[in-house]
Protein backbone atom coordinates (compact mmCIF):
# COMPACT_ATOMS: atom_id res chain seq x y z
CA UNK A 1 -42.09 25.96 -6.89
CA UNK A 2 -38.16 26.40 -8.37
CA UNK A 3 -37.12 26.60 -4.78
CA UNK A 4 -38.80 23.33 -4.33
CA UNK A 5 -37.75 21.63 -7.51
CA UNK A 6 -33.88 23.52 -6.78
CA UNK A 7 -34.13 21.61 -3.35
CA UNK A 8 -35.21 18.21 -4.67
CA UNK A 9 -32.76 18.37 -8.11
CA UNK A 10 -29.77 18.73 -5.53
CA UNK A 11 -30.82 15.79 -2.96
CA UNK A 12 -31.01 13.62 -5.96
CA UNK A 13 -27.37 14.87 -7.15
CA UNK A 14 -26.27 14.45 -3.59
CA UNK A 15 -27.63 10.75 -3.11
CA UNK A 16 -26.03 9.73 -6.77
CA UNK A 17 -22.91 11.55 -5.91
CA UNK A 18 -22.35 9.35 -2.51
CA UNK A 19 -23.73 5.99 -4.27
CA UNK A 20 -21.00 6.75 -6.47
CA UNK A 21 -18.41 8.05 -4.31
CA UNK A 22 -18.99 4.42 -2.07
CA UNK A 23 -18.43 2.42 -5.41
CA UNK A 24 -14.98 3.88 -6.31
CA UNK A 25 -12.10 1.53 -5.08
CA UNK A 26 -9.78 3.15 -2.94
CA UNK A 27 -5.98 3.02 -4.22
CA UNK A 28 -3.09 4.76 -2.53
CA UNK A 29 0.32 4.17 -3.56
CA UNK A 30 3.61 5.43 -1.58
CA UNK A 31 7.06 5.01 -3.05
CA UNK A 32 8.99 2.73 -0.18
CA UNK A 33 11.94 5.60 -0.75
CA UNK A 34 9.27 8.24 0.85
CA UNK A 35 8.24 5.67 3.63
CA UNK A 36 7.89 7.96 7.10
CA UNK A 37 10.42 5.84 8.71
CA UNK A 38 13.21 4.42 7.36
CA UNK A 39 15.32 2.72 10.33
CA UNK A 40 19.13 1.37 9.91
CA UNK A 41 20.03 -1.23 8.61
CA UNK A 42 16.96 -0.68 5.56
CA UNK A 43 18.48 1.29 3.84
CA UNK A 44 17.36 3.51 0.35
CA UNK A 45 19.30 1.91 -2.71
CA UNK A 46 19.69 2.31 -6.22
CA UNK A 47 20.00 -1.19 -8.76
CA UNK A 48 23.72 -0.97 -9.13
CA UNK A 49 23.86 -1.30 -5.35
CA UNK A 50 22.06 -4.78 -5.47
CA UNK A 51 24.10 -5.90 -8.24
CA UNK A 52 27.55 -5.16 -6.18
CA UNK A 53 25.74 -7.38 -4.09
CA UNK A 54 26.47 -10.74 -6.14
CA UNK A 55 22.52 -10.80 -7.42
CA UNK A 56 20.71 -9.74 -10.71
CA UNK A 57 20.39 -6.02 -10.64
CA UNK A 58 16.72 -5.10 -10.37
CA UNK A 59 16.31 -2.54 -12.76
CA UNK A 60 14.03 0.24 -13.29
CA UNK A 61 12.19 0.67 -10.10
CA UNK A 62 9.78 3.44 -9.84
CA UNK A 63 11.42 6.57 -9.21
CA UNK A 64 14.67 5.19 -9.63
CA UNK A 65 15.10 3.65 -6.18
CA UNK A 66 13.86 0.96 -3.54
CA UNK A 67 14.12 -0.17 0.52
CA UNK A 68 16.35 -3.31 1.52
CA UNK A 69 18.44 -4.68 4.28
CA UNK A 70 21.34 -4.98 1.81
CA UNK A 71 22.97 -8.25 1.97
CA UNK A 72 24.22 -10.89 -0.81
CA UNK A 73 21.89 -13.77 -2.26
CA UNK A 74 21.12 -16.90 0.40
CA UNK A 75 21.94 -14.85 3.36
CA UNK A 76 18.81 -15.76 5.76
CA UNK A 77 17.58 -13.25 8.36
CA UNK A 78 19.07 -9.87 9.83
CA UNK A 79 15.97 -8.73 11.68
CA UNK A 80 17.04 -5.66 12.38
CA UNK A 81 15.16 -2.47 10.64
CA UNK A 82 12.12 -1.32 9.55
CA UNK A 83 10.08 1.19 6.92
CA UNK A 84 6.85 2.80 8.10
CA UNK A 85 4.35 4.35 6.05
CA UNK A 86 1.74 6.81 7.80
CA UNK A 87 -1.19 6.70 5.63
CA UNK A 88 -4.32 8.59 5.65
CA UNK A 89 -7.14 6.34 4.97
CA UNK A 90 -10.29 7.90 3.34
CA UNK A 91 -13.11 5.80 4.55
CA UNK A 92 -14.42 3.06 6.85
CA UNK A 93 -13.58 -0.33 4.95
CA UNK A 94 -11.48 -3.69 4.83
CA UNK A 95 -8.06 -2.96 2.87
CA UNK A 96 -5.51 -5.19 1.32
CA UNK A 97 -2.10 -4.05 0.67
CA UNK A 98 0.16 -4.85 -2.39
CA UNK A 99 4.06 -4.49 -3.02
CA UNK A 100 6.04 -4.08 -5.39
CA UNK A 101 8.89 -6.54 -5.10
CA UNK A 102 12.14 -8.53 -6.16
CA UNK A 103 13.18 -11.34 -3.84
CA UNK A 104 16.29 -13.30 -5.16
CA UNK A 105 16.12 -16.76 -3.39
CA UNK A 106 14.55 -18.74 -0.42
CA UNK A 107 16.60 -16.84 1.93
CA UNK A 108 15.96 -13.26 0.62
CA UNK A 109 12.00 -13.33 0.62
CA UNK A 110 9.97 -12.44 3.14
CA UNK A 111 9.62 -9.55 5.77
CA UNK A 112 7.36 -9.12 8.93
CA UNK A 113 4.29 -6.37 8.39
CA UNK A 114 2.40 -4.93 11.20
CA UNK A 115 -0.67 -2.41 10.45
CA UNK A 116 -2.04 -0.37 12.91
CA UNK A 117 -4.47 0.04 14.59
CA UNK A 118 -5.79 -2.84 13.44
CA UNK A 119 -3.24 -5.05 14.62
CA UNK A 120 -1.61 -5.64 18.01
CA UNK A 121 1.09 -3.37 19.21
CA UNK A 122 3.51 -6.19 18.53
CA UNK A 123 6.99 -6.44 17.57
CA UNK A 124 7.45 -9.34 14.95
CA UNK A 125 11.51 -9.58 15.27
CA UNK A 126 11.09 -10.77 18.92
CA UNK A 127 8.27 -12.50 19.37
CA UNK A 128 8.71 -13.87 15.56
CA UNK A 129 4.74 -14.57 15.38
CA UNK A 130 3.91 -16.03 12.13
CA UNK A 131 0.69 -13.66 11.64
CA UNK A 132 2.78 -11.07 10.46
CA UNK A 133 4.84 -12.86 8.27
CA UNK A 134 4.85 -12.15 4.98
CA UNK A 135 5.39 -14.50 2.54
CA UNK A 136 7.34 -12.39 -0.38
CA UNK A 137 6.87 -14.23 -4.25
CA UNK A 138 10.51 -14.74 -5.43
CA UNK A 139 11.52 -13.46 -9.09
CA UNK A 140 14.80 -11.13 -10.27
CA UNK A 141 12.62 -8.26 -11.33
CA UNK A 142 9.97 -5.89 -10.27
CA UNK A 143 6.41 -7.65 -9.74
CA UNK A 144 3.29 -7.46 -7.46
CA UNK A 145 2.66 -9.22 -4.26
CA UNK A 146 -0.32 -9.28 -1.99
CA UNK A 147 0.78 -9.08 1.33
CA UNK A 148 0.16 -12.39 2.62
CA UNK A 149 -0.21 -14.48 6.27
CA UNK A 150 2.36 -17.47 5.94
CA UNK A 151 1.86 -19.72 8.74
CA UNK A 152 3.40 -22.92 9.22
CA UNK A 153 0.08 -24.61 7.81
CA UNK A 154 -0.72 -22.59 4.72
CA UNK A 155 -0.04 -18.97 3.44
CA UNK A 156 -3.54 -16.86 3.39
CA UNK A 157 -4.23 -13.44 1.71
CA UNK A 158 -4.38 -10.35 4.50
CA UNK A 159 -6.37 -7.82 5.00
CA UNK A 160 -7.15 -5.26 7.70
CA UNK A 161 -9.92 -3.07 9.01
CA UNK A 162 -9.59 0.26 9.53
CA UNK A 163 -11.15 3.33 10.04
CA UNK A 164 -11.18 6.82 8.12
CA UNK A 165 -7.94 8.17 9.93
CA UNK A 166 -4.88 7.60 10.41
CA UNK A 167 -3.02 4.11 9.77
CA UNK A 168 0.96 3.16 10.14
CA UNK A 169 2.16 0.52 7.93
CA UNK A 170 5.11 -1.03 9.58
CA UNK A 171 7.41 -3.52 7.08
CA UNK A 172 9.99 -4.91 8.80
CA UNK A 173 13.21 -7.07 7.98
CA UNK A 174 12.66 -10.71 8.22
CA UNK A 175 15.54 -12.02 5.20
CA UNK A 176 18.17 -9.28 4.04
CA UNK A 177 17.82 -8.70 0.51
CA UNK A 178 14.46 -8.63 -0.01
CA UNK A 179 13.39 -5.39 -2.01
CA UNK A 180 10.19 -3.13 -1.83
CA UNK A 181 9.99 -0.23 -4.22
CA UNK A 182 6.61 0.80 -3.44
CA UNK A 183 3.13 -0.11 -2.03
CA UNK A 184 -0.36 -0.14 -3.37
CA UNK A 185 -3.52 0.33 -0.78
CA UNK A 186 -6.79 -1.10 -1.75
CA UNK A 187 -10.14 -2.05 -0.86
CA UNK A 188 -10.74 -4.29 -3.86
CA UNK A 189 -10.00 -7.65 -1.97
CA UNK A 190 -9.40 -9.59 -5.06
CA UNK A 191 -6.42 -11.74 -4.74
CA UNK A 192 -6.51 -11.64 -8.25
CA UNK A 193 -3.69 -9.29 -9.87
CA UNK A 194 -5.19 -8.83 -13.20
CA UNK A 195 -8.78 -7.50 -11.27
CA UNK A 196 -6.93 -5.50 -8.68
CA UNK A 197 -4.85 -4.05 -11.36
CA UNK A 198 -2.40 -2.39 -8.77
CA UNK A 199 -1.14 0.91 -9.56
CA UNK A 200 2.30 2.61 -9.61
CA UNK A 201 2.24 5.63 -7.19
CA UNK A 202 2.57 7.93 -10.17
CA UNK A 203 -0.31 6.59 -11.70
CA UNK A 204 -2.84 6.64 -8.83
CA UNK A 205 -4.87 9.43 -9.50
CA UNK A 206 -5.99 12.49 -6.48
CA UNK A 207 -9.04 11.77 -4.74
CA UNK A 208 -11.97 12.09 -6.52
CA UNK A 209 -14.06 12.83 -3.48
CA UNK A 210 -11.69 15.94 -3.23
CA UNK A 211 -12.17 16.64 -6.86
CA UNK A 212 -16.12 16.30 -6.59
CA UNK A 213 -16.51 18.08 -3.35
CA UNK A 214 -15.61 21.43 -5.13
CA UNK A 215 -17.25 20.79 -8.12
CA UNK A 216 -20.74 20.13 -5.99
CA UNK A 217 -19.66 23.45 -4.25
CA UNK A 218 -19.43 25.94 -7.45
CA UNK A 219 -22.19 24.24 -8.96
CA UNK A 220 -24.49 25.13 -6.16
CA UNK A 221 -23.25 28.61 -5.66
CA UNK A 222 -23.82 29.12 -9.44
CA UNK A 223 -27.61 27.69 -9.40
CA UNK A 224 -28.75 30.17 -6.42
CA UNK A 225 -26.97 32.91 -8.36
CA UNK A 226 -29.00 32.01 -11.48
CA UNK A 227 -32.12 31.94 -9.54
């Protein structure tokens, strides 16, 4: 009978455990300085290099720095360079990405973004396909952006689909001087800021399934040694 009622007090802990576990947003957040890839002419910069630049310096980026294609206000496009992120993603679901940005002007604010697998192997500097152009909100300091679709007809929100794995987040140069000093992975698809509530890498927490996991594991080793 307390074998039975042992067995039956754990399946319910296990069932509440995943109904909870499936309910918890996912949030990742990567510093663009610690990007996997960081390819010439994006370069890592610190605010006083932005200012030398002729534009407002953007001060106090997390951790101190941020990723640009330096270049001076209305300069247009380089499209040369890239950041990419390799990401593990924790669970089947549809994501939308934030960042963390400061574009000056009209002409320093916007980049291409590729995410794979979900999207096609596809280089956005040649074939300059506006599906992976990203619309960047202009403003001299540090603020959230969705990572947006702008098409010729209308801007739309993004997201992608991907499964528990692997992903590589590809940002690429589009305007020199745009600025990215980090990135915020969710699958709350709000396009609403204050419900998404996007997170500073520092202050995304571990997680929890991790956390849980070896609590579920102790507490069952401790309940058969109790028996």
């Amino acid at each position: 009978m307390l074998r039975q009622t042992f067995l039956t007090l754990t399946l319910i802990f296990c069932m509440t455990l995943g109904y909870v576990l499936s309910a918890i947003a996912v949030e990742l957040g990567f510093e663009a300085e610690n990007a996997t890839t960081i390819e010439a002419p994006m370069v890592v910069a610190v605010p006083s290099e932005a200012a030398a630049q002729g534009g407002p310096e953007p001060v106090n980026p997390s951790g101190g720095k941020f990723v640009w294609m330096p270049g001076p206000p209305v300069t247009g496009g380089g499209d040369k360079g890239f950041m990419e992120f390799v990401v593990k993603i924790p669970k089947d679901g549809t994501y939308a990405i934030w960042g963390r940005v400061v574009a000056w002007d009209g002409n320093s604010d916007s980049y291409w973004v590729t995410v794979s697998p979900s999207d096609p192997d596809e280089n956005p500097q040649s074939t300059a396909n506006t599906q992976f152009r990203w619309a960047v909100a202009q403003g001299n300091e540090w603020h959230w952006d969705r990572i947006n679709q702008w098409l010729d007809g209308g801007t739309f929100e993004r997201e992608w689909k991907l499964s528990a794995g692997e992903a590589k987040i590809k940002i690429w140069t589009r305007e020199d001087a745009t600025m990215l000093d980090c990135i915020y992975i969710t699958d709350n698809l709000s396009a609403d800021e204050a419900e998404v509530k996007p997170k500073l890498p520092s202050e995304v927490a571990p997680p929890t399934a991790v956390e849980l996991h070896g609590k579920l594991a102790t507490t069952w080793a401790n309940m058969k040694a109790t028996r």
